[in-house]
C-alpha atoms as a PDB file:
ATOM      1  CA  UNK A   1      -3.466 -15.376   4.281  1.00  0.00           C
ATOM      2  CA  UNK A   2      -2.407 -14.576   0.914  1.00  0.00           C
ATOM      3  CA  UNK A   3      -4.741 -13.477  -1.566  1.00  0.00           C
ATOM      4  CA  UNK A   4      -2.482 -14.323  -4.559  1.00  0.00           C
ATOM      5  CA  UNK A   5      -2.535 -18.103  -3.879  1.00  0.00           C
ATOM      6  CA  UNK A   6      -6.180 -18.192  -2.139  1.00  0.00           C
ATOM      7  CA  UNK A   7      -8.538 -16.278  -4.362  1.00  0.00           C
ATOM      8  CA  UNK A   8      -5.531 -15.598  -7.869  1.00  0.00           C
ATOM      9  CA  UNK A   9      -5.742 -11.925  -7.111  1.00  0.00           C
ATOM     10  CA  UNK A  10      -3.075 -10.249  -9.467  1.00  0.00           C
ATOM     11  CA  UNK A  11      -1.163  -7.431  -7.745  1.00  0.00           C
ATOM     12  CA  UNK A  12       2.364  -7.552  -9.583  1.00  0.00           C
ATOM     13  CA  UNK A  13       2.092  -4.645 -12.280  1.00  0.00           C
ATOM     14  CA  UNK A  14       3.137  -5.209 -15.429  1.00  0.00           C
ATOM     15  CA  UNK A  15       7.440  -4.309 -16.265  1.00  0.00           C
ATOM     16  CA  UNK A  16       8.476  -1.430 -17.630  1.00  0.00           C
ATOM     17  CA  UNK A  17       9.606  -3.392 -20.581  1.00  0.00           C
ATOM     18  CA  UNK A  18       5.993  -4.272 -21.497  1.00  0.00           C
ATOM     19  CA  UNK A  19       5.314  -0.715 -22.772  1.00  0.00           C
ATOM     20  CA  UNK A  20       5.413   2.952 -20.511  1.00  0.00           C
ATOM     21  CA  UNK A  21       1.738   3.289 -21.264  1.00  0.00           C
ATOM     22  CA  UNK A  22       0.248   1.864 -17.641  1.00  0.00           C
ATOM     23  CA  UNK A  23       2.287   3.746 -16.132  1.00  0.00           C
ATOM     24  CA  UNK A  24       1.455   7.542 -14.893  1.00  0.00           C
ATOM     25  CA  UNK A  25       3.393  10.910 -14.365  1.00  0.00           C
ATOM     26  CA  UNK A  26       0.117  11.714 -12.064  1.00  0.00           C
ATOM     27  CA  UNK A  27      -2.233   9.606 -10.085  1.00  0.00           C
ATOM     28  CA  UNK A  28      -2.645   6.574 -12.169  1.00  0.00           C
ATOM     29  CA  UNK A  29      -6.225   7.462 -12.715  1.00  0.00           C
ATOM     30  CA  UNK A  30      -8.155   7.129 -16.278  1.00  0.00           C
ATOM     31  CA  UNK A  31      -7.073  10.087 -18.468  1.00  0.00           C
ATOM     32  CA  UNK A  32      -3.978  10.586 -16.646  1.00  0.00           C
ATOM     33  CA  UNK A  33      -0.680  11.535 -18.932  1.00  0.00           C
ATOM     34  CA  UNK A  34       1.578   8.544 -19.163  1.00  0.00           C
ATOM     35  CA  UNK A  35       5.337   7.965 -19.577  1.00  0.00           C
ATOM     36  CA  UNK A  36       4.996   6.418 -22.868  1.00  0.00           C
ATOM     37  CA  UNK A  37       6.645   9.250 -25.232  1.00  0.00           C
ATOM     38  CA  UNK A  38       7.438  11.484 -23.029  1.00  0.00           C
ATOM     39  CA  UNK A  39      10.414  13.042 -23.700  1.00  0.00           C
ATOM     40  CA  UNK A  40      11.789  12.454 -19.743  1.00  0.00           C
ATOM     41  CA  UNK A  41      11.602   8.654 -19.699  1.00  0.00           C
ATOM     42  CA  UNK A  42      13.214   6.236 -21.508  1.00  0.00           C
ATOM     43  CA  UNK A  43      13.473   2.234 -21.532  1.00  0.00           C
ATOM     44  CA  UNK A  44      17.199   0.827 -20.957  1.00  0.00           C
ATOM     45  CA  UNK A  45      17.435  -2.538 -22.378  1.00  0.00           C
ATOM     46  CA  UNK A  46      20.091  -3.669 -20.499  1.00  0.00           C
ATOM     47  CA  UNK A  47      21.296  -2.259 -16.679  1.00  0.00           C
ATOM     48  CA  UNK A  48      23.799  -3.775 -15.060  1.00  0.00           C
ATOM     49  CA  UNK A  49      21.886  -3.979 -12.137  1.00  0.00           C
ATOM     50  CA  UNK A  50      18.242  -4.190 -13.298  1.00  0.00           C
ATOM     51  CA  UNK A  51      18.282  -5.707 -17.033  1.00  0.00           C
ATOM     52  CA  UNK A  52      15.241  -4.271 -18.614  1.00  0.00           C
ATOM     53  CA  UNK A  53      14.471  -0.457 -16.658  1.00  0.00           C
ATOM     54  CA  UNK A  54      12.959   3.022 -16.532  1.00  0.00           C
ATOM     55  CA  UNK A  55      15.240   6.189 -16.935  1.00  0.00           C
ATOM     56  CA  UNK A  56      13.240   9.079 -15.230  1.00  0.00           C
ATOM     57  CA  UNK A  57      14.417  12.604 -15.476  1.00  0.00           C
ATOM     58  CA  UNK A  58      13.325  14.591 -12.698  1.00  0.00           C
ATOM     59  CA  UNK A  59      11.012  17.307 -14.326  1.00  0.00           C
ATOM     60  CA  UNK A  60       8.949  18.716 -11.141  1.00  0.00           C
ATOM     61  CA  UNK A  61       8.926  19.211  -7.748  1.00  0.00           C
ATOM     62  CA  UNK A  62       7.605  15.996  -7.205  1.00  0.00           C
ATOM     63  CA  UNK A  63       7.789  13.593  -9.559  1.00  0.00           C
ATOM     64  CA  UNK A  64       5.182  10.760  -9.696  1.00  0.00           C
ATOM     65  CA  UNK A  65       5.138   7.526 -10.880  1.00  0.00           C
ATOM     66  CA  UNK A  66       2.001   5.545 -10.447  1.00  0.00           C
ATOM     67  CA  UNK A  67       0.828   1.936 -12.010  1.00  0.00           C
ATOM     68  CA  UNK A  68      -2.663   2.851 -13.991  1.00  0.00           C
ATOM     69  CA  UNK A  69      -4.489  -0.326 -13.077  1.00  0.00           C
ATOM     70  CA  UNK A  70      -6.199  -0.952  -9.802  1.00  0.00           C
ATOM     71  CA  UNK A  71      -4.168  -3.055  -7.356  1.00  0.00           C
ATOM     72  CA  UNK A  72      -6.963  -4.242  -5.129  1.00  0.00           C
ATOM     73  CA  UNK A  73      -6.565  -4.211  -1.047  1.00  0.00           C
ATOM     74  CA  UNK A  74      -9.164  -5.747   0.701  1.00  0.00           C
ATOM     75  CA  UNK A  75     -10.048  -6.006   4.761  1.00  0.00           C
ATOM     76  CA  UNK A  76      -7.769  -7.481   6.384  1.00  0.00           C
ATOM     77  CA  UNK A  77      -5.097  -7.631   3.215  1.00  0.00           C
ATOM     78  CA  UNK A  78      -1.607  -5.761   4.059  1.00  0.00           C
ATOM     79  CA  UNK A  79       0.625  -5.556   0.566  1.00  0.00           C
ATOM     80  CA  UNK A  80       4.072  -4.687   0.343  1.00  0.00           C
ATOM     81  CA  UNK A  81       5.097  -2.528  -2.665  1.00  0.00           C
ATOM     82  CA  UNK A  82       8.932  -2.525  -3.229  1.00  0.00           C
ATOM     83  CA  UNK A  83      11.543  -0.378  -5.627  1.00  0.00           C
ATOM     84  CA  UNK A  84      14.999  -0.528  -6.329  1.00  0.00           C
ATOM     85  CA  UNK A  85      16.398   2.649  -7.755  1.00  0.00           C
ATOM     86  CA  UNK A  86      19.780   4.408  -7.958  1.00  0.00           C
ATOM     87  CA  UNK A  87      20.877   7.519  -9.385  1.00  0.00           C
ATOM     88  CA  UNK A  88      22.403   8.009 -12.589  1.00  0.00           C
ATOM     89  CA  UNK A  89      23.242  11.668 -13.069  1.00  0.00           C
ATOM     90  CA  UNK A  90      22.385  15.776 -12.169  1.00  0.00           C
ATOM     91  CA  UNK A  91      20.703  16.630  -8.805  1.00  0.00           C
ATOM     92  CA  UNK A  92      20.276  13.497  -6.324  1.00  0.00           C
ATOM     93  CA  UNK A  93      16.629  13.527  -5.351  1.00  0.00           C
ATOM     94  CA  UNK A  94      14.427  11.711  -2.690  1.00  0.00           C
ATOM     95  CA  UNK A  95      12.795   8.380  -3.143  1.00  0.00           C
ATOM     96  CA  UNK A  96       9.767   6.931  -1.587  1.00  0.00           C
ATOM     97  CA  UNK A  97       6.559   4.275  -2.123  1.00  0.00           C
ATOM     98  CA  UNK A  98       3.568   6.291  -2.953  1.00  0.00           C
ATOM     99  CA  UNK A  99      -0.114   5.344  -3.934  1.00  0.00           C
ATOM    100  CA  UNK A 100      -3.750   6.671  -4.370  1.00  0.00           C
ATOM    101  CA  UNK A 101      -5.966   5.138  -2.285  1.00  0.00           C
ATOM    102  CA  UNK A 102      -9.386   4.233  -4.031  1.00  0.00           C
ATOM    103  CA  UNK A 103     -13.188   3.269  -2.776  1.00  0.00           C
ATOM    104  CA  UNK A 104     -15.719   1.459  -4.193  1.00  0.00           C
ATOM    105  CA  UNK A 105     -16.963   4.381  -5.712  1.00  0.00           C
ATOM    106  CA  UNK A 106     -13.983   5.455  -6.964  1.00  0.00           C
ATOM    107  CA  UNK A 107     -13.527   8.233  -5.365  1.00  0.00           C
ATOM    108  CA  UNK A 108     -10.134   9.119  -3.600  1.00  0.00           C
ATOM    109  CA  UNK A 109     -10.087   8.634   0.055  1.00  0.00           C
ATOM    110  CA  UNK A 110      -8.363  11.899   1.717  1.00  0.00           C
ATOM    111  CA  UNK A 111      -6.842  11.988   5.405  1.00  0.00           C
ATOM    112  CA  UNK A 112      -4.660   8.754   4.857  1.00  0.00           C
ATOM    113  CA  UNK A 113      -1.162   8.576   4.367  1.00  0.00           C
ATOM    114  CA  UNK A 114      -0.142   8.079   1.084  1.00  0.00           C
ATOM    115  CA  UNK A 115       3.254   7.662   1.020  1.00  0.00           C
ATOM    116  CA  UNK A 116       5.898   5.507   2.995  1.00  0.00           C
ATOM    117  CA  UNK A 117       9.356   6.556   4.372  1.00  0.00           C
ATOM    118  CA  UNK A 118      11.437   8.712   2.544  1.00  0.00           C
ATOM    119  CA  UNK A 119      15.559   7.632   1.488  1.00  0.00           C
ATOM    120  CA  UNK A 120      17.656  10.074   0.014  1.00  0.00           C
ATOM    121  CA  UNK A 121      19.982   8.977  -2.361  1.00  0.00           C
ATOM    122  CA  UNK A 122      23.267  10.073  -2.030  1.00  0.00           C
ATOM    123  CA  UNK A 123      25.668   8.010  -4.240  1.00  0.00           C
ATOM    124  CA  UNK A 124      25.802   7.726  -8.038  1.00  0.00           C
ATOM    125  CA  UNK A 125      25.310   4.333  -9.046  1.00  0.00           C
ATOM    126  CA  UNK A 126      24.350   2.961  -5.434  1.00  0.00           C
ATOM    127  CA  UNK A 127      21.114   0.764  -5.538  1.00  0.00           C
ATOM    128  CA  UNK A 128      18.970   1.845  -3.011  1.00  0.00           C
ATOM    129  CA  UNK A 129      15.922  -0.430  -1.913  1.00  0.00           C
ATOM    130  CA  UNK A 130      12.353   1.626  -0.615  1.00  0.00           C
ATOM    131  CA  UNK A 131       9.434   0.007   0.495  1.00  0.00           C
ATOM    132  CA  UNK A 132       6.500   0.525   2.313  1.00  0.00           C
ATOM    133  CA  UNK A 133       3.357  -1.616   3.351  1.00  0.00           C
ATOM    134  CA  UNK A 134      -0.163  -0.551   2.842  1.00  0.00           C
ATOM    135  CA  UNK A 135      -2.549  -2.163   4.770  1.00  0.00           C
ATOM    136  CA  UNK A 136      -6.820  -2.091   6.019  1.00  0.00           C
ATOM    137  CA  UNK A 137      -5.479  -2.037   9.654  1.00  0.00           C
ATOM    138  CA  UNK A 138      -3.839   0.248  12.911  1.00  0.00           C
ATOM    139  CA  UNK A 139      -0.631  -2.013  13.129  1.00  0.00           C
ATOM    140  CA  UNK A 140       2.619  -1.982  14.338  1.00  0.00           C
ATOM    141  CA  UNK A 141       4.956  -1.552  10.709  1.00  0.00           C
ATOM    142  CA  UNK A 142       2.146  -0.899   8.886  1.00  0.00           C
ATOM    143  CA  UNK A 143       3.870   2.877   6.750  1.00  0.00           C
ATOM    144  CA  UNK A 144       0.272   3.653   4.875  1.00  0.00           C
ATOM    145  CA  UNK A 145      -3.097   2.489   7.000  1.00  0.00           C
ATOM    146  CA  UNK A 146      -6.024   3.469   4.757  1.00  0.00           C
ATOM    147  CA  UNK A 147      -8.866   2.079   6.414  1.00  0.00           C
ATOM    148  CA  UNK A 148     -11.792  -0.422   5.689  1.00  0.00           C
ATOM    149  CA  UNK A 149     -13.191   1.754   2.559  1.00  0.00           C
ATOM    150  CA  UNK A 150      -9.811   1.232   0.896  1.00  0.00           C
ATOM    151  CA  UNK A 151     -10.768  -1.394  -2.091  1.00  0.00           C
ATOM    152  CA  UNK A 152      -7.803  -0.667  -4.163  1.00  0.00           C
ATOM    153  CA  UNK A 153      -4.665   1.550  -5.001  1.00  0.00           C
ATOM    154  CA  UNK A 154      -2.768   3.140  -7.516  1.00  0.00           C
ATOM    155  CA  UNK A 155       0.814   2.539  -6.892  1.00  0.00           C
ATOM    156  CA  UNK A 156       4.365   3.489  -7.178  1.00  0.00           C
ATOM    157  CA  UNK A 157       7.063   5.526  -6.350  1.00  0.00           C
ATOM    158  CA  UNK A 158       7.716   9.265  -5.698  1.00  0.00           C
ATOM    159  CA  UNK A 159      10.954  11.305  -6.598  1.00  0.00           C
ATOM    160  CA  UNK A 160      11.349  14.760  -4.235  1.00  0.00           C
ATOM    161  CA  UNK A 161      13.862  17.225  -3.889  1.00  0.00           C
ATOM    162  CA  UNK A 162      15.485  19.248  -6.978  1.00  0.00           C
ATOM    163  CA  UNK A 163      14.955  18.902 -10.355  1.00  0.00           C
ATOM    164  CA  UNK A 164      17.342  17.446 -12.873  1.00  0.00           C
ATOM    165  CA  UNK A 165      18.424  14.304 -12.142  1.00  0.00           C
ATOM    166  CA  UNK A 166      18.313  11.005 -13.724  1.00  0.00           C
ATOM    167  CA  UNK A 167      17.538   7.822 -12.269  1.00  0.00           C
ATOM    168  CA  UNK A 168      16.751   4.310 -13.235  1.00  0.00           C
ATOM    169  CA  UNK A 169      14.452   2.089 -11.965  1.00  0.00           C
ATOM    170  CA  UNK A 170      13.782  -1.459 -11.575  1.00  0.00           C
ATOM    171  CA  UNK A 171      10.166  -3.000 -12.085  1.00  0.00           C
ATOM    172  CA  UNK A 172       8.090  -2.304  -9.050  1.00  0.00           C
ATOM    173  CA  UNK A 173       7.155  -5.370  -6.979  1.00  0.00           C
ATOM    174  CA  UNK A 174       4.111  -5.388  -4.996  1.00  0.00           C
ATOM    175  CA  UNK A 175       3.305  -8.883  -2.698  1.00  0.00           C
ATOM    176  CA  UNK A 176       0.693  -9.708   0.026  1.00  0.00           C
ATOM    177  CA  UNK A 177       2.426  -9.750   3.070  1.00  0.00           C
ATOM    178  CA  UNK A 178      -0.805 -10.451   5.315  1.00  0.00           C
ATOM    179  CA  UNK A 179       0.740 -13.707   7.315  1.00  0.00           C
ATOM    180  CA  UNK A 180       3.314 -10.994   8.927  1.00  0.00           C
ATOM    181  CA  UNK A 181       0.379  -9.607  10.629  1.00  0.00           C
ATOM    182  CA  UNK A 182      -2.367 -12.454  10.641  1.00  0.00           C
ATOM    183  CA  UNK A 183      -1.912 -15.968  10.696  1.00  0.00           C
ATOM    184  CA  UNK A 184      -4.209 -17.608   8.937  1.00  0.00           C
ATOM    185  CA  UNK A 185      -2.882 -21.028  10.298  1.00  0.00           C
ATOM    186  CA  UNK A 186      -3.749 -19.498  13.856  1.00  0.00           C
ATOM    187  CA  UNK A 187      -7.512 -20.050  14.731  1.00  0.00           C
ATOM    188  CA  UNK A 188      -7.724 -16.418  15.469  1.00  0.00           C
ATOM    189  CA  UNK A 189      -8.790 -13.142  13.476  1.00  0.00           C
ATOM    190  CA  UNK A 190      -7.845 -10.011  14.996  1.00  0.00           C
ATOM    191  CA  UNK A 191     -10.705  -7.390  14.126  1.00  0.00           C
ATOM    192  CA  UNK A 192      -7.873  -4.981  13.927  1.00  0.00           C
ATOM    193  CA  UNK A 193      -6.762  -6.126  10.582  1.00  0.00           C
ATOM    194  CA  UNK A 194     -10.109  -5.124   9.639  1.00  0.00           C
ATOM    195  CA  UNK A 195     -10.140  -1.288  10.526  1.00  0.00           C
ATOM    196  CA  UNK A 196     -11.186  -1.856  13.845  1.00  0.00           C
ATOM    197  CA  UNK A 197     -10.298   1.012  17.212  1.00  0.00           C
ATOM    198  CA  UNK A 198      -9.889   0.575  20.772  1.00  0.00           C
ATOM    199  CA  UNK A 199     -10.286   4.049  21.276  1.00  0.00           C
ATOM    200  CA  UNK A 200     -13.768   3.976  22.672  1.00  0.00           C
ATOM    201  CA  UNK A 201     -14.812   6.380  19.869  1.00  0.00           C
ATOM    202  CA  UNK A 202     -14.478   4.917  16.460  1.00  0.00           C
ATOM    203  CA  UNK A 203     -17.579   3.332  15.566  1.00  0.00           C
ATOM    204  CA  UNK A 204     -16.134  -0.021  14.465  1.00  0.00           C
ATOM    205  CA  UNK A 205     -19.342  -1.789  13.359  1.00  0.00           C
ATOM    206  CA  UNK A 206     -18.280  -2.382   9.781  1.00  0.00           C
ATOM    207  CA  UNK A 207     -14.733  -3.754  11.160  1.00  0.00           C
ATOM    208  CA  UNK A 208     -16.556  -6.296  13.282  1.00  0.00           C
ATOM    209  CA  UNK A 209     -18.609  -6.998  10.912  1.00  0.00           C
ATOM    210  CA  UNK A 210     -15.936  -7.843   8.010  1.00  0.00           C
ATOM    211  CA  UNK A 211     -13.711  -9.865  10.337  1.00  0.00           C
ATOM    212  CA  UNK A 212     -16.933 -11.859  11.441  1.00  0.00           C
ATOM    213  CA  UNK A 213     -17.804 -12.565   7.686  1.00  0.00           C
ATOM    214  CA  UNK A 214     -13.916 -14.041   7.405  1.00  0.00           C
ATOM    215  CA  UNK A 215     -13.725 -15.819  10.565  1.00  0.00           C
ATOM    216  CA  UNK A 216     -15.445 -19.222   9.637  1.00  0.00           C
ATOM    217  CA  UNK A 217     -15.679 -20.399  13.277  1.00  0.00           C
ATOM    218  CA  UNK A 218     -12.388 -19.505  14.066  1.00  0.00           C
ATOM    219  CA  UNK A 219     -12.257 -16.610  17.198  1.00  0.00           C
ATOM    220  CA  UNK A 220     -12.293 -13.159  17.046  1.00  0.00           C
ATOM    221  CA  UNK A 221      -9.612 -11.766  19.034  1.00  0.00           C
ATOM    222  CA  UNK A 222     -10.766  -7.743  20.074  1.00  0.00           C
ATOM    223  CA  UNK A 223      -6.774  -6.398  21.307  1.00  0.00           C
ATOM    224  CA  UNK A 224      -6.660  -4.571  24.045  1.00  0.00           C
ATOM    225  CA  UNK A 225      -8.855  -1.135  24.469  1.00  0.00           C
ATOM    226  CA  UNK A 226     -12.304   0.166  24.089  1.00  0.00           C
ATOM    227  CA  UNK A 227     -14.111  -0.561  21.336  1.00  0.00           C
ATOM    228  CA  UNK A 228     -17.261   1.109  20.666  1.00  0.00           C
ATOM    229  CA  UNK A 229     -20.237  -0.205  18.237  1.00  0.00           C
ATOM    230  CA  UNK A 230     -22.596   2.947  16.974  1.00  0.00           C
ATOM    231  CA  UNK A 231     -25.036   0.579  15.688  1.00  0.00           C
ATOM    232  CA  UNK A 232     -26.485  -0.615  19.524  1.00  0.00           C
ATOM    233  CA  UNK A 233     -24.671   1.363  21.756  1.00  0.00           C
ATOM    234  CA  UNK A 234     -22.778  -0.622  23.507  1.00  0.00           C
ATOM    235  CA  UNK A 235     -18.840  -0.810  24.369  1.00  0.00           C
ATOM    236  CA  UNK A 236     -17.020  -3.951  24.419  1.00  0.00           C
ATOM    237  CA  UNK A 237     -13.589  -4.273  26.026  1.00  0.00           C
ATOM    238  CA  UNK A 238     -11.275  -7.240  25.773  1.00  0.00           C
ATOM    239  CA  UNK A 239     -11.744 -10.002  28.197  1.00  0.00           C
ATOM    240  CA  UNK A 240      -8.428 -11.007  27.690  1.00  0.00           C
ATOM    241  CA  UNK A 241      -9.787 -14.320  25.997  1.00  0.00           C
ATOM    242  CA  UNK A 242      -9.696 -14.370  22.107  1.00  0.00           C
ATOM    243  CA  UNK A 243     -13.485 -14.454  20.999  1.00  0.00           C
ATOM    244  CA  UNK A 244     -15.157 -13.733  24.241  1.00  0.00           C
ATOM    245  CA  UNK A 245     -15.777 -10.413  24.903  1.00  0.00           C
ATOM    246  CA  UNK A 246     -17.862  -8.402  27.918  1.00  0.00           C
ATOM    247  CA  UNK A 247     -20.304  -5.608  27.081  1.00  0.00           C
ATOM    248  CA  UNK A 248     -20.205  -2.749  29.429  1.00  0.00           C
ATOM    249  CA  UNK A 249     -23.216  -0.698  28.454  1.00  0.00           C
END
């Protein structure tokens, strides 16, 4: 599965060198302030390690830095969104992935985790790689899980720690990593790349649904636990057999 070569979904956002104004000092969202002109960031035309880059000052406590257009994530989609950064000069400040996680309202989706693992840089002049991947589903290396009402994101990176430093940046990569988790040459869809639960709670109607609507006769695997459907009232636990499942209610 990769939505880039199946369906020509864009996700890459545009370099730095193609002009600061895409790119946010908040959420990313319409109306936002952005980088181009502001007095902390500046293009450098040629890095030694990155060619064409952003030079942030660290102005606030936390210093964002989002991509204004909407990367889209749908069911079942897990993305990958990577930075290179190093410091340049002042304070040495935190660096990690960060997004906004959108619906198809709109709206921001609260109670997810919104940004990935944290690296401290330490080192003038030491290029340091963070990434994090953002996915529908409860998996195993999966940093930011946002759920099955997650239709897109606004993303990029997050500077913590003390204020006054300078770093540079490289242009932010973001790739559809879906085959690490689901093989689409398998004959198999997991429902929990979908949003789906085992914990005999979470009514996971829509996730069945989604995978179902995906599957084109392949199986449905349901992974071990107790899965619950609100909409008849029954609970299905794995039979152990990809696609067949036994209702116990």
């Amino acid at each position: 599965m990769n939505k880039v070569i199946t369906d020509g979904i864009v996700l890459m956002p545009p370099a730095f060198g193609d002009g600061l104004d895409v790119w946010s000092s908040a959420d990313g969202l319409p109306g936002d302030p952005a980088y181009d002109g502001a007095s902390n960031a500046t293009l450098i035309a040629a890095d030694a390690d990155f060619g064409t880059s952003l030079e942030l000052q660290k102005t606030q406590s936390i210093q964002k830095l989002r991509y204004m257009g909407e990367t889209p994530l749908s069911a079942g989609c897990y993305l990958r969104v990577t930075a290179r950064v190093k410091a340049i000069s002042g304070a040495l400040p935190a660096v990690q992935i960060a997004g906004w996680a959108g619906d198809v309202a709109g709206n921001h989706i609260g109670g997810v985790v919104d940004v990935g693992p944290s690296i401290q840089l330490t080192t003038y002049g030491e290029v340091v790689e963070v990434s994090a991947i953002v996915g529908t589903g409860v998996r195993t290396g999966v940093d930011m899980i946002w759920g099955r009402d997650a239709i897109f994101g606004h993303f990029g990176i997050d500077l913590t720690g003390v204020v006054g430093g300078i770093v540079r940046i490289e242009d932010i990569i973001i790739e559809d990593v879906s085959a690490v988790f689901y093989g689409k040459m398998l004959d198999i869809v997991d429902v929990k790349d979908f949003g789906a639960v085992g914990d005999g709670v979470t009514d996971n109607v829509a996730a069945f649904e989604a995978a179902d609507a995906v599957a084109n006769g392949r199986d449905i695997l349901v992974s071990e636990g107790t899965f619950f459907s609100g909409a008849n009232g029954y609970i299905c636990i794995q039979n152990k057999v990809p696609g067949h499942f036994s209702d116990a209610g």
